[in-house]
PDB file of N, CA and C in Angstrom:
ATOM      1  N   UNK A   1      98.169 117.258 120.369  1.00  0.00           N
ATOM      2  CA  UNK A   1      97.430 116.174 119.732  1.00  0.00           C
ATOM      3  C   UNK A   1      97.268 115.025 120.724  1.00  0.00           C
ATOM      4  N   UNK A   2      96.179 114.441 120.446  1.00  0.00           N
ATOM      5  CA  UNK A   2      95.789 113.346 121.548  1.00  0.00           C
ATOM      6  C   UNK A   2      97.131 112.354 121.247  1.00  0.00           C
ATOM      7  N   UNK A   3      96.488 110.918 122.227  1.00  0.00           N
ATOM      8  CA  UNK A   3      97.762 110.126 122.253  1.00  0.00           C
ATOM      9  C   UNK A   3      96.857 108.836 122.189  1.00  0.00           C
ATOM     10  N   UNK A   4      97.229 108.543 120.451  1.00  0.00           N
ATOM     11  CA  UNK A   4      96.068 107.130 120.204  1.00  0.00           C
ATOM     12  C   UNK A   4      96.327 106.073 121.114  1.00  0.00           C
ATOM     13  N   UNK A   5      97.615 105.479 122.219  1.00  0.00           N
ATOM     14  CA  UNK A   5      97.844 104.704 122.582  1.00  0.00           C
ATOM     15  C   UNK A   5      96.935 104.323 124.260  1.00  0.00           C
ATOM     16  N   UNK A   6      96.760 106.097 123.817  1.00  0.00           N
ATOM     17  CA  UNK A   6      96.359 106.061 125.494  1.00  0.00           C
ATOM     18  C   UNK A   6      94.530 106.081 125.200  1.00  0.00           C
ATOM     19  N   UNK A   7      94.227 106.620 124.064  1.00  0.00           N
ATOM     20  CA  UNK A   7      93.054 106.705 123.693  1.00  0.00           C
ATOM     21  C   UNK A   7      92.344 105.551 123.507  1.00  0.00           C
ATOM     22  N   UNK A   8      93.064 104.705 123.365  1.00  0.00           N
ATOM     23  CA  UNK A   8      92.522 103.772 122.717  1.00  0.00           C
ATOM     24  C   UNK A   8      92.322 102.555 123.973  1.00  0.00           C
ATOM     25  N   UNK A   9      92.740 102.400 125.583  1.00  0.00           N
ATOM     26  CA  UNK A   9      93.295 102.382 126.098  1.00  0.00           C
ATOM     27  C   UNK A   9      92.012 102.211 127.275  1.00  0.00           C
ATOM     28  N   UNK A  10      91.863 103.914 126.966  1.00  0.00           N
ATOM     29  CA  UNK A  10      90.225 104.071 127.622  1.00  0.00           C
ATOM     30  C   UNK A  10      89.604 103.397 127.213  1.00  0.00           C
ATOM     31  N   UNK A  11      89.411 103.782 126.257  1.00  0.00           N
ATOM     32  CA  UNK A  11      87.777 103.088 125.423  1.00  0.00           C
ATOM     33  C   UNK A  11      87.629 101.737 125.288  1.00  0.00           C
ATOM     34  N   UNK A  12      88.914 101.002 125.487  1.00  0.00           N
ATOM     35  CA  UNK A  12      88.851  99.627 125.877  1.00  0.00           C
ATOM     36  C   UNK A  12      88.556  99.418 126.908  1.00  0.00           C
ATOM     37  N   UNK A  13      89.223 100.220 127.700  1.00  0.00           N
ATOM     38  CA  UNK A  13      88.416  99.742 129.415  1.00  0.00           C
ATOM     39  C   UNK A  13      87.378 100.304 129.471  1.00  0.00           C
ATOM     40  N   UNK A  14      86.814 101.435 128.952  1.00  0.00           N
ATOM     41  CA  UNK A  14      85.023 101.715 129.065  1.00  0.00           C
ATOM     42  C   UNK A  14      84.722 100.844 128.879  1.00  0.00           C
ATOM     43  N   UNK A  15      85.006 100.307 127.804  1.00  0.00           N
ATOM     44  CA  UNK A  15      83.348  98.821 127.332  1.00  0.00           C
ATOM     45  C   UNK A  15      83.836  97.904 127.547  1.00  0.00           C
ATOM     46  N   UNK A  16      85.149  97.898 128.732  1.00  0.00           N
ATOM     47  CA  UNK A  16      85.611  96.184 129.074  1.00  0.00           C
ATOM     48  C   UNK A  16      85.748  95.406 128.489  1.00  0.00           C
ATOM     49  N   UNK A  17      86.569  95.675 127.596  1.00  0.00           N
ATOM     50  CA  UNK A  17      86.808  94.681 126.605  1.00  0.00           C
ATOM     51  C   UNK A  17      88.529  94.678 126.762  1.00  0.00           C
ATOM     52  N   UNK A  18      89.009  93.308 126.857  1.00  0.00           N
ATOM     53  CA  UNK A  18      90.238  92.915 126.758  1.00  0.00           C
ATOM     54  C   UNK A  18      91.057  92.943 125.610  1.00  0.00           C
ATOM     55  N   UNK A  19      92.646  93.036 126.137  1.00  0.00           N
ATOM     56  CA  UNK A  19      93.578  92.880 125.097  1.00  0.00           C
ATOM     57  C   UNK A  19      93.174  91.797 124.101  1.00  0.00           C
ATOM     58  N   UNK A  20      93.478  90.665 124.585  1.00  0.00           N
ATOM     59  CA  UNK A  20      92.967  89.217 124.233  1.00  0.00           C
ATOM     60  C   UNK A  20      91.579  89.448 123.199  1.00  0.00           C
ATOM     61  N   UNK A  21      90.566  89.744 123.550  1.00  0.00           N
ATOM     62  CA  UNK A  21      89.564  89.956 122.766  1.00  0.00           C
ATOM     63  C   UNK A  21      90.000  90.268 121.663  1.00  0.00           C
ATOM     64  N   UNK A  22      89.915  91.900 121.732  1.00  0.00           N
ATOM     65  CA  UNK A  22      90.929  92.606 120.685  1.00  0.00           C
ATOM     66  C   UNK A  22      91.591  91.986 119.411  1.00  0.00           C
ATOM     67  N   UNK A  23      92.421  91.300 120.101  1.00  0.00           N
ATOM     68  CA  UNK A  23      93.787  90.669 119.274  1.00  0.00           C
ATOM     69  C   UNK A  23      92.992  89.572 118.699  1.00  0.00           C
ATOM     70  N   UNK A  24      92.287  88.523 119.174  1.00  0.00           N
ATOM     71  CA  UNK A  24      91.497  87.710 118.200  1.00  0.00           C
ATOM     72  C   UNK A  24      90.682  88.287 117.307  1.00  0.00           C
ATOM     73  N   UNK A  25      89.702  88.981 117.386  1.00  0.00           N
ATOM     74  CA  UNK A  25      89.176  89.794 116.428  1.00  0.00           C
ATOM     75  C   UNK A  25      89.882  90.511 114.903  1.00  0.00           C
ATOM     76  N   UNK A  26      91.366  90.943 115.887  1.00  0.00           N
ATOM     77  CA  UNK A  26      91.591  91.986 114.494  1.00  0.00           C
ATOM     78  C   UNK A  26      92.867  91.112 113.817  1.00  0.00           C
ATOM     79  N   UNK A  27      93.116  89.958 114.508  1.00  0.00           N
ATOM     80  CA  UNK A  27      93.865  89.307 114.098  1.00  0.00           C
ATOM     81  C   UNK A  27      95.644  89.577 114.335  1.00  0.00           C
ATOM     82  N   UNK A  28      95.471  90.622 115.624  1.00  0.00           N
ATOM     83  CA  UNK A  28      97.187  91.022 116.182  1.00  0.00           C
ATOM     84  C   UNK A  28      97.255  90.092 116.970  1.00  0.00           C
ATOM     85  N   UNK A  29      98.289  90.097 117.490  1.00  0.00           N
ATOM     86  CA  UNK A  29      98.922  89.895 118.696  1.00  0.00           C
ATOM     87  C   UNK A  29      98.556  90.421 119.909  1.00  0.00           C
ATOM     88  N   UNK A  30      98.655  90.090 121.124  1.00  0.00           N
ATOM     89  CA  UNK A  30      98.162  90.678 122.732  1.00  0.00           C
ATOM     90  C   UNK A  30      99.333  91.895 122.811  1.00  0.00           C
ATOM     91  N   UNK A  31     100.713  91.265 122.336  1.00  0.00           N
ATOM     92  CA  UNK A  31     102.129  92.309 122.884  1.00  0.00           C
ATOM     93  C   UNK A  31     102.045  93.079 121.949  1.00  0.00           C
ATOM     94  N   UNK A  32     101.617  92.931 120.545  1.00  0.00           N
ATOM     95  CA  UNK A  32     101.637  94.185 119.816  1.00  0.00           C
ATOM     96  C   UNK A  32     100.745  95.447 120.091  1.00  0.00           C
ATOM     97  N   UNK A  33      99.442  95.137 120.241  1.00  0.00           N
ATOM     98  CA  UNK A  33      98.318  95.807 120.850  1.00  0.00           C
ATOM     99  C   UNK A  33      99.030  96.371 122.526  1.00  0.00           C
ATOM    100  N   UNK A  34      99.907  95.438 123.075  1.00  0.00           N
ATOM    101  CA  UNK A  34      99.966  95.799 124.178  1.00  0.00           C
ATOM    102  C   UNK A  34     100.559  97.198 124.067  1.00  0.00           C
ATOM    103  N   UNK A  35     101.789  96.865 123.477  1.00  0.00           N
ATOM    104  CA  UNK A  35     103.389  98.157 122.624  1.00  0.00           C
ATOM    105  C   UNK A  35     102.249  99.270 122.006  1.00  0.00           C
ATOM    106  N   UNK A  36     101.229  99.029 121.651  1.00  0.00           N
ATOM    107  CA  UNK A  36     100.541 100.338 121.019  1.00  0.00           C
ATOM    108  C   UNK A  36      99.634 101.231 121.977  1.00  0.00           C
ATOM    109  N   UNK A  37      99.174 100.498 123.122  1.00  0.00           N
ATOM    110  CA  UNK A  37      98.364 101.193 124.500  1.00  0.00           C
ATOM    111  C   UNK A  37      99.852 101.755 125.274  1.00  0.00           C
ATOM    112  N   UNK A  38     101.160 101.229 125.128  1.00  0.00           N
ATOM    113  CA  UNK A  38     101.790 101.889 126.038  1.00  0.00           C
ATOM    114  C   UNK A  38     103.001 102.806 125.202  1.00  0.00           C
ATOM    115  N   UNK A  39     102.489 103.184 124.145  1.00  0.00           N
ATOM    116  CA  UNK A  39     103.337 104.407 123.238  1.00  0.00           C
ATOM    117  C   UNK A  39     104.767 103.158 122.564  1.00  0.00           C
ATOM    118  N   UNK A  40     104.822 102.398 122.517  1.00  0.00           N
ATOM    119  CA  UNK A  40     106.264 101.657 122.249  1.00  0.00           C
ATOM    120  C   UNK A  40     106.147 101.548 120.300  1.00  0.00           C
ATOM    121  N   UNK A  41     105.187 101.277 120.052  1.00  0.00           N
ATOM    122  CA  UNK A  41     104.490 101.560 118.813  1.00  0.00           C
ATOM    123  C   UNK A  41     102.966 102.200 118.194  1.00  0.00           C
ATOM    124  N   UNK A  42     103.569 102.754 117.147  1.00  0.00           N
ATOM    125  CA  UNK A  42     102.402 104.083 117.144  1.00  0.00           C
ATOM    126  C   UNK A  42     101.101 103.118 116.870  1.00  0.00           C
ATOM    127  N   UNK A  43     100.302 104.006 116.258  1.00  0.00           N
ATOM    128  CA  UNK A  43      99.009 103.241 115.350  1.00  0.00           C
ATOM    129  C   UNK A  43      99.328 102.177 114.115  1.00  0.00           C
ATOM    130  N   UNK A  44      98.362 101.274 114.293  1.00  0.00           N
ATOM    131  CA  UNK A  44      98.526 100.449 113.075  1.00  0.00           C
ATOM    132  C   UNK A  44      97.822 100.660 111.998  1.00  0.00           C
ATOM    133  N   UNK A  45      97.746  99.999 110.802  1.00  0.00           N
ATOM    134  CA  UNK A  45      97.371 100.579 109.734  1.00  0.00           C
ATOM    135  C   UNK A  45      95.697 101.017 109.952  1.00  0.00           C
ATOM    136  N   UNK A  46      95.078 101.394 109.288  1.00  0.00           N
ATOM    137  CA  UNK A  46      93.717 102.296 109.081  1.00  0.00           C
ATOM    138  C   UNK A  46      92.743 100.923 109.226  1.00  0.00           C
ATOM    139  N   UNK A  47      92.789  99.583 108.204  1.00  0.00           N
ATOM    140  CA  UNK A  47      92.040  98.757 108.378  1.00  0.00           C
ATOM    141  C   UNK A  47      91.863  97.978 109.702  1.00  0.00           C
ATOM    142  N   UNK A  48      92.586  97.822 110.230  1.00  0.00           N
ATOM    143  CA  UNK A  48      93.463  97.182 111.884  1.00  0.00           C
ATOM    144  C   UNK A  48      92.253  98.056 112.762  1.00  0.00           C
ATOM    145  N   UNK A  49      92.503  99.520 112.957  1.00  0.00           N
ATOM    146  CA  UNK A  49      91.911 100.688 113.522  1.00  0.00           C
ATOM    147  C   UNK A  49      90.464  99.970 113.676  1.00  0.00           C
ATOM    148  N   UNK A  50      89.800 100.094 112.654  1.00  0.00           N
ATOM    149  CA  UNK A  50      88.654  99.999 111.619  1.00  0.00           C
ATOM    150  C   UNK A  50      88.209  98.724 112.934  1.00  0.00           C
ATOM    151  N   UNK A  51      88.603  97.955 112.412  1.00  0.00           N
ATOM    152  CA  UNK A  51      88.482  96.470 113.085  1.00  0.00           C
ATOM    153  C   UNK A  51      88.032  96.625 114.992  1.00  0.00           C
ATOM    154  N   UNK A  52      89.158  97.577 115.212  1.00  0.00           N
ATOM    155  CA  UNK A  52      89.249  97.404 116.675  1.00  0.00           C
ATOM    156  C   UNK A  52      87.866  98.468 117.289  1.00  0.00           C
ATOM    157  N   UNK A  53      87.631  99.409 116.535  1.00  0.00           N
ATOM    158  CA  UNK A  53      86.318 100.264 116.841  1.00  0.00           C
ATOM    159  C   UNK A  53      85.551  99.537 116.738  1.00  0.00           C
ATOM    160  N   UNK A  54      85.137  98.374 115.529  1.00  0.00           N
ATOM    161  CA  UNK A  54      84.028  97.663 115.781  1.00  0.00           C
ATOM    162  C   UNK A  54      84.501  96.582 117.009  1.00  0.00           C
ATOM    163  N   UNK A  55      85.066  96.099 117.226  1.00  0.00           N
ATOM    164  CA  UNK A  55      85.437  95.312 118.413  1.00  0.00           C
ATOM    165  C   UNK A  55      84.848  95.375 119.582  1.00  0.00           C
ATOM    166  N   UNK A  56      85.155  97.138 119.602  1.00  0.00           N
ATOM    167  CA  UNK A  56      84.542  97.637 120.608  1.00  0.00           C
ATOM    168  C   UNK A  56      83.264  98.456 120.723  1.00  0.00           C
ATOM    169  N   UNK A  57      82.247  98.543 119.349  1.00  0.00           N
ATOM    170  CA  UNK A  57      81.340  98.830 119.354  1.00  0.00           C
ATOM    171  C   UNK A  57      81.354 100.506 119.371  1.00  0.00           C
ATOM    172  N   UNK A  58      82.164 100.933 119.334  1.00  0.00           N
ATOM    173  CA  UNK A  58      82.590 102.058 118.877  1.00  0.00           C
ATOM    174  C   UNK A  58      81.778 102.987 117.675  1.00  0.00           C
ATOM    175  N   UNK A  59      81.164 103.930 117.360  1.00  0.00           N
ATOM    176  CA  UNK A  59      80.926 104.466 115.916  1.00  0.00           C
ATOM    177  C   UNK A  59      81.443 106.066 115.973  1.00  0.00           C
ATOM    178  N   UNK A  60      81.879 106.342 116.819  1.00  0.00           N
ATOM    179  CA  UNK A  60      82.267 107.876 116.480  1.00  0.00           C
ATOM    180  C   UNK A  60      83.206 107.968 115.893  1.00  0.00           C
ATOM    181  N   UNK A  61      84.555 107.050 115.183  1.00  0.00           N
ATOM    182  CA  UNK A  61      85.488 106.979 114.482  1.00  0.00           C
ATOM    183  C   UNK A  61      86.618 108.141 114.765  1.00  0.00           C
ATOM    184  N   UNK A  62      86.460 108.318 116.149  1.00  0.00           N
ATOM    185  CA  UNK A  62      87.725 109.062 116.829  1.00  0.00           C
ATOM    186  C   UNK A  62      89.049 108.137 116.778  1.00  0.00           C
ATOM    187  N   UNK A  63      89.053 106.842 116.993  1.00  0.00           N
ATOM    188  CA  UNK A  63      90.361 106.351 116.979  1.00  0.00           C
ATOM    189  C   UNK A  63      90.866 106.332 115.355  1.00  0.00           C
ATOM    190  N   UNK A  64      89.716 105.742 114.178  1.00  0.00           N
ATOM    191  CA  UNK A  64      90.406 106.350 112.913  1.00  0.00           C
ATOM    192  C   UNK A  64      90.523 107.461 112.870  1.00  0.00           C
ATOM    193  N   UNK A  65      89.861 108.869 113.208  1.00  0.00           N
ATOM    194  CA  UNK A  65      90.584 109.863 113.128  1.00  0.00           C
ATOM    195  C   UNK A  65      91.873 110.127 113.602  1.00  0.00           C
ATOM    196  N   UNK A  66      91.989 109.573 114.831  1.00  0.00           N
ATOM    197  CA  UNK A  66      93.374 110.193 115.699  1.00  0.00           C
ATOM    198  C   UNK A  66      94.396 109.289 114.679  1.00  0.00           C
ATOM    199  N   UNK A  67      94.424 108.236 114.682  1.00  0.00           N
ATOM    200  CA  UNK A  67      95.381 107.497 113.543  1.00  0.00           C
ATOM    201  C   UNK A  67      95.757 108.040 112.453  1.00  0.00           C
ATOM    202  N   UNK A  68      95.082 108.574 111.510  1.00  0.00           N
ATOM    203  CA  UNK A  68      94.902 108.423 110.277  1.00  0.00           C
ATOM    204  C   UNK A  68      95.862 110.197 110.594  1.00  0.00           C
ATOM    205  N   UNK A  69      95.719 110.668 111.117  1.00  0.00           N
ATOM    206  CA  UNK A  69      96.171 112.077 111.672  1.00  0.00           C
ATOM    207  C   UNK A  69      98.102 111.690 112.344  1.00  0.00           C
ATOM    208  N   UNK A  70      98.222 111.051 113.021  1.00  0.00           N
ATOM    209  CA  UNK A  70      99.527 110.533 113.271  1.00  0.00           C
ATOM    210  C   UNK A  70      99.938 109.809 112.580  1.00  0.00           C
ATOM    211  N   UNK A  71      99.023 108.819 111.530  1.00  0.00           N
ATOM    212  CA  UNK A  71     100.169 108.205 110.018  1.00  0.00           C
ATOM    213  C   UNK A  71     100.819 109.245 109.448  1.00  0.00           C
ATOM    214  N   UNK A  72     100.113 110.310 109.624  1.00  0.00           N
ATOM    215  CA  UNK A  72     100.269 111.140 108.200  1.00  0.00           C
ATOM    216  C   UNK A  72     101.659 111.752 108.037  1.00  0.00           C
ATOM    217  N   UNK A  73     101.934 111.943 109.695  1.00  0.00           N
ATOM    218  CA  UNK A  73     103.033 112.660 110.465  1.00  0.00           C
ATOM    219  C   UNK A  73     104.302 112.022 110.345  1.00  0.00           C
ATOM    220  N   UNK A  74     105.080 111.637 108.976  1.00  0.00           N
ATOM    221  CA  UNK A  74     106.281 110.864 108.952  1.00  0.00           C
ATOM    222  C   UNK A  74     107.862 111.940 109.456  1.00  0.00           C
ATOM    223  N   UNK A  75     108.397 110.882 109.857  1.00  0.00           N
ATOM    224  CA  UNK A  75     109.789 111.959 110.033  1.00  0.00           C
ATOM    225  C   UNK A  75     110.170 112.288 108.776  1.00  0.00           C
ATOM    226  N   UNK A  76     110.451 113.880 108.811  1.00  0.00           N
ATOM    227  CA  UNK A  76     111.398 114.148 107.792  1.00  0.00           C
ATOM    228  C   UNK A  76     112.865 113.457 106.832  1.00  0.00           C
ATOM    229  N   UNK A  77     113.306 112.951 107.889  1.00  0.00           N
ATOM    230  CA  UNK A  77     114.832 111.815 107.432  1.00  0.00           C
ATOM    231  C   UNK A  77     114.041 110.927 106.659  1.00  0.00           C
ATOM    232  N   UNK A  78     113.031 110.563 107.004  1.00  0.00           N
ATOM    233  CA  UNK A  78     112.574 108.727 106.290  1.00  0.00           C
ATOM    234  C   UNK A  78     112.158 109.642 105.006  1.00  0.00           C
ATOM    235  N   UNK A  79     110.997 110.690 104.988  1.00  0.00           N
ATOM    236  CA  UNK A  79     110.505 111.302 103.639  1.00  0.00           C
ATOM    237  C   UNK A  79     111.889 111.677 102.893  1.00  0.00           C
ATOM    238  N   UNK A  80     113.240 111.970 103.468  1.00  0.00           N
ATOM    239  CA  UNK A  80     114.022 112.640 102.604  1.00  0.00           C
ATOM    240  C   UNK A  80     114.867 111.147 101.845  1.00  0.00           C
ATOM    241  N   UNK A  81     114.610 109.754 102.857  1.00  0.00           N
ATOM    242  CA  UNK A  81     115.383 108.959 102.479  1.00  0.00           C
ATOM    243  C   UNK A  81     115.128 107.997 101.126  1.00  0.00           C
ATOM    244  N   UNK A  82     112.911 108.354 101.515  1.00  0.00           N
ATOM    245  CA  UNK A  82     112.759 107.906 100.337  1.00  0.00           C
ATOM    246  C   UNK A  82     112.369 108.595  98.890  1.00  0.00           C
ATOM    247  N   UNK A  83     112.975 109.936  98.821  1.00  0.00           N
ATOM    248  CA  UNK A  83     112.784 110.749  97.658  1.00  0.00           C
ATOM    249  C   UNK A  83     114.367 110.357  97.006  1.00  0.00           C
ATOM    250  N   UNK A  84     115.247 110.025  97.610  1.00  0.00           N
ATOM    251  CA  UNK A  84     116.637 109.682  97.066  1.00  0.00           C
ATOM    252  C   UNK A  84     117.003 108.204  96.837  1.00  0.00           C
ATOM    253  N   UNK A  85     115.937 107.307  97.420  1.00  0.00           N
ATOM    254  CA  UNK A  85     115.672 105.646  96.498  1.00  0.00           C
ATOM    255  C   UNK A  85     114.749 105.212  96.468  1.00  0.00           C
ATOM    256  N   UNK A  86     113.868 105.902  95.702  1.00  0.00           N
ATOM    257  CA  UNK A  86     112.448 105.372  95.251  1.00  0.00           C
ATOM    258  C   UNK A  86     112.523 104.205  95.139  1.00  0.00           C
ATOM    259  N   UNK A  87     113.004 103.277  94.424  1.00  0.00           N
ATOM    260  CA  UNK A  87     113.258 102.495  93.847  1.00  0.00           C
ATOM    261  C   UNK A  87     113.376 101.046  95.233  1.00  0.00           C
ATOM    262  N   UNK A  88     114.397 101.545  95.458  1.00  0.00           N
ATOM    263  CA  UNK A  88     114.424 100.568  97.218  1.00  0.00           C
ATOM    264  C   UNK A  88     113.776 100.902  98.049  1.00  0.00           C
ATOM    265  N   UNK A  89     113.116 101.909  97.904  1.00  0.00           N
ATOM    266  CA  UNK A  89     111.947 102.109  99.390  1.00  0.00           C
ATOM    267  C   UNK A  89     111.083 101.166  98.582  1.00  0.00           C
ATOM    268  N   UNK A  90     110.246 101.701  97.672  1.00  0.00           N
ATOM    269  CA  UNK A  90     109.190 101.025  96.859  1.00  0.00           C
ATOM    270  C   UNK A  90     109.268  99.128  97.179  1.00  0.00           C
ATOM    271  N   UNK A  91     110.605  98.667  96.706  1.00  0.00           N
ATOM    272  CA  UNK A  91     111.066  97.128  96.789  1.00  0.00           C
ATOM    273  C   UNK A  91     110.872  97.193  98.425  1.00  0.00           C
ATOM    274  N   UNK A  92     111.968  97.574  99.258  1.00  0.00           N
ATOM    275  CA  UNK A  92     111.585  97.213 100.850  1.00  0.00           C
ATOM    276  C   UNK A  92     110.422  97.014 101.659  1.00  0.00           C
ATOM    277  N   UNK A  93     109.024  98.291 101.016  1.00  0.00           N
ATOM    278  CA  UNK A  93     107.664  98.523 101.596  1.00  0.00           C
ATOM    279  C   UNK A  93     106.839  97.332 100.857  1.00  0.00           C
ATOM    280  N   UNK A  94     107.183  96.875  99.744  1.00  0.00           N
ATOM    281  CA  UNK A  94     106.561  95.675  99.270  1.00  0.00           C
ATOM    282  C   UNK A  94     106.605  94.339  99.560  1.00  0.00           C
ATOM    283  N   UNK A  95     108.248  94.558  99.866  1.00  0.00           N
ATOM    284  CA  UNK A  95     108.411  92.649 100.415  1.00  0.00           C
ATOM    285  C   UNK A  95     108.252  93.069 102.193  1.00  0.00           C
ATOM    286  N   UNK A  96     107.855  94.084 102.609  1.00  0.00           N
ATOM    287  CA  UNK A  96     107.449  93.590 104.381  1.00  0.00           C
ATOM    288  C   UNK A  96     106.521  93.746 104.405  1.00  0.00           C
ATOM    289  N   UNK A  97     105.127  94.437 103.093  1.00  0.00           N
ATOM    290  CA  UNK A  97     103.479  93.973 103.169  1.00  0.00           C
ATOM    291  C   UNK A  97     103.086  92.452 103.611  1.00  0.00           C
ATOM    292  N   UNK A  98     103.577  91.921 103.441  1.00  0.00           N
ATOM    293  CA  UNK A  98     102.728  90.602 104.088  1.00  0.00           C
ATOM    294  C   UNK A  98     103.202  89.559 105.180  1.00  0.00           C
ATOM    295  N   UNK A  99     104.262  90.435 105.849  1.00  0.00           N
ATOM    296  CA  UNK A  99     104.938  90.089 106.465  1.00  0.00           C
ATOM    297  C   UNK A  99     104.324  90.543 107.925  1.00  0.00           C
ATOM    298  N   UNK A 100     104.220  88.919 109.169  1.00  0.00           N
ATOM    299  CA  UNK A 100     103.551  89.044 110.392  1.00  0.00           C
ATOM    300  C   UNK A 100     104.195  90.268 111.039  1.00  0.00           C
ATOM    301  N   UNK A 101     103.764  90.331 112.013  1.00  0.00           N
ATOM    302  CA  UNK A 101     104.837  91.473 113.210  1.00  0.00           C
ATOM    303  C   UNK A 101     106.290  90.761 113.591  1.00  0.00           C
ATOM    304  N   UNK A 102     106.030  89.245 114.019  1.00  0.00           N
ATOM    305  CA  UNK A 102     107.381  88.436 114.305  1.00  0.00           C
ATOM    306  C   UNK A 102     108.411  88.604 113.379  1.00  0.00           C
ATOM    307  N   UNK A 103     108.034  88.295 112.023  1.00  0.00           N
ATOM    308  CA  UNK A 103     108.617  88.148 110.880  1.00  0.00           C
ATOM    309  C   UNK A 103     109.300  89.760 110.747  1.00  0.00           C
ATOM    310  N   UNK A 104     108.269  90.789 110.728  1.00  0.00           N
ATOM    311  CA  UNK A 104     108.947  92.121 110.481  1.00  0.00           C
ATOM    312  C   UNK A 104     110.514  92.324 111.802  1.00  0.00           C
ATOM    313  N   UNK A 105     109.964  92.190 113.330  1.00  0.00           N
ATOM    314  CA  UNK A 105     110.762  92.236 114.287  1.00  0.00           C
ATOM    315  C   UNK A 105     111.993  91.722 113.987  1.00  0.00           C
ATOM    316  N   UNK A 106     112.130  90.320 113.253  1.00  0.00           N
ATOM    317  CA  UNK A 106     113.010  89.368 113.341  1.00  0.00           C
ATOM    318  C   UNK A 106     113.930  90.081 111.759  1.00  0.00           C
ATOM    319  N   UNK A 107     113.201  90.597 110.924  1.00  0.00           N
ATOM    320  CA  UNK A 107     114.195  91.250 109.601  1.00  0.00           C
ATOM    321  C   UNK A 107     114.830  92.658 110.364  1.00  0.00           C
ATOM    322  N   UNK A 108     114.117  93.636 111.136  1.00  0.00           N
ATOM    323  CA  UNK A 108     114.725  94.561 111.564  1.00  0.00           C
ATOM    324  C   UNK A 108     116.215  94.174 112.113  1.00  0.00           C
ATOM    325  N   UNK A 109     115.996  93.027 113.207  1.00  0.00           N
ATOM    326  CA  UNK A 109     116.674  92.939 113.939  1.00  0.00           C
ATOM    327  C   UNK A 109     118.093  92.046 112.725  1.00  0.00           C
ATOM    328  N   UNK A 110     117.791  91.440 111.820  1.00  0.00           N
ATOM    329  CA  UNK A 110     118.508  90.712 111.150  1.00  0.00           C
ATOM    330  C   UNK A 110     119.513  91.963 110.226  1.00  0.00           C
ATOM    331  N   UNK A 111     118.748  93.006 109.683  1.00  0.00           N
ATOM    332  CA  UNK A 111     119.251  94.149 109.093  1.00  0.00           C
ATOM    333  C   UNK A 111     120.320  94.828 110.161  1.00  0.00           C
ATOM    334  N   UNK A 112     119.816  95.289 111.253  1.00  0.00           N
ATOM    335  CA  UNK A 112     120.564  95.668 112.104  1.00  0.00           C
ATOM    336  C   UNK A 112     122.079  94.824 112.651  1.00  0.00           C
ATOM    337  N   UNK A 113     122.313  93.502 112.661  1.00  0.00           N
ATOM    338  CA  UNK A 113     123.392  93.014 113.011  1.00  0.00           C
ATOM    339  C   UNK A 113     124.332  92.898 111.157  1.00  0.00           C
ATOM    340  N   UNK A 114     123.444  92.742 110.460  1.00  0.00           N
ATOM    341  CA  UNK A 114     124.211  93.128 109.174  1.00  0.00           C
ATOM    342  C   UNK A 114     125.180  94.689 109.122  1.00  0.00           C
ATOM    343  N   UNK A 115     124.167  95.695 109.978  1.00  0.00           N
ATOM    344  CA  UNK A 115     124.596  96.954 110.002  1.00  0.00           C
ATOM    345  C   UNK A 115     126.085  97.280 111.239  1.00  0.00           C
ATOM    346  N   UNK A 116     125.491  96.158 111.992  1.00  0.00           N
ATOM    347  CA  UNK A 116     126.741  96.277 113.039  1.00  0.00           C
ATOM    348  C   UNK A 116     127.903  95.862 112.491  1.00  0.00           C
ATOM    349  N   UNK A 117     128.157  94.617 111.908  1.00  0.00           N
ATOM    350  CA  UNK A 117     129.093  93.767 111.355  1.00  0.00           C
ATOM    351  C   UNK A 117     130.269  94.567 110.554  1.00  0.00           C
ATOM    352  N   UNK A 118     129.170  95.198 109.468  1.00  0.00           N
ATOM    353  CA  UNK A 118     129.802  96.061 108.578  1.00  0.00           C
ATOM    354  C   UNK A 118     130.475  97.285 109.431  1.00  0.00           C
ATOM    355  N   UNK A 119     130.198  97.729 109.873  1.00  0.00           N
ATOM    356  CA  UNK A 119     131.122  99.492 111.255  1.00  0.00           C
ATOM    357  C   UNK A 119     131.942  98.617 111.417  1.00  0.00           C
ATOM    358  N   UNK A 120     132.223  97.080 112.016  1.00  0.00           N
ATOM    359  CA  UNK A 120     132.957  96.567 112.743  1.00  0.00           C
ATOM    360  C   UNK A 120     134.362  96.077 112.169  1.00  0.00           C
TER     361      UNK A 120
END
């Protein structure tokens, strides 16, 4: 399977169009967009996608395809984690919908020293 990070990557430098551009348009960040051209984070959601093809003048809708094809692809552990707490996946995926990238980074990282504390 292709590699949206790298795909996406090209086709920005075909039509010369910058990170910066990009990120004003679809309303990311330069480092998030950056983390997604260099594999550090996958694709972003479908509307995001959407945004950045027109950005770039794009209509063959290969980058929503390649996306929409690697969302689909969840790890097994996360699908098994959330068939056993619906209930708290459902609550967790709701309160980080409207939440920036900083904001998400900064709860991961806040969850995680909660997680250390507790082993400790």
């Amino acid at each position: 399977m292709e590699n949206f990070g790298r795909t996406l990557k090209e086709k920005r430098k075909d039509k010369r169009v910058t990170l910066r551009k990009i990120s004003e348009y679809v309303g990311k960040s330069v480092g998030y967009l950056s983390d997604i051209e260099h594999d550090r984070k996958g694709p972003p959601d479908l509307e995001t996608v959407r945004k950045i093809e027109e950005c770039l003048g794009t209509d063959d809708g290969k980058l929503i395809n390649l996306a929409s094809k690697l969302r689909k692809r969840i790890p097994k552990d996360v699908t098994q984690r959330i068939r056993m707490a619906p209930k708290l996946s459902e609550a967790l995926l709701r309160a980080a919908d409207d939440l920036t990238d900083v904001e998400f980074d900064n709860l991961i990282s806040y969850m995680e020293q909660i997680k250390k504390k507790r082993e400790e």
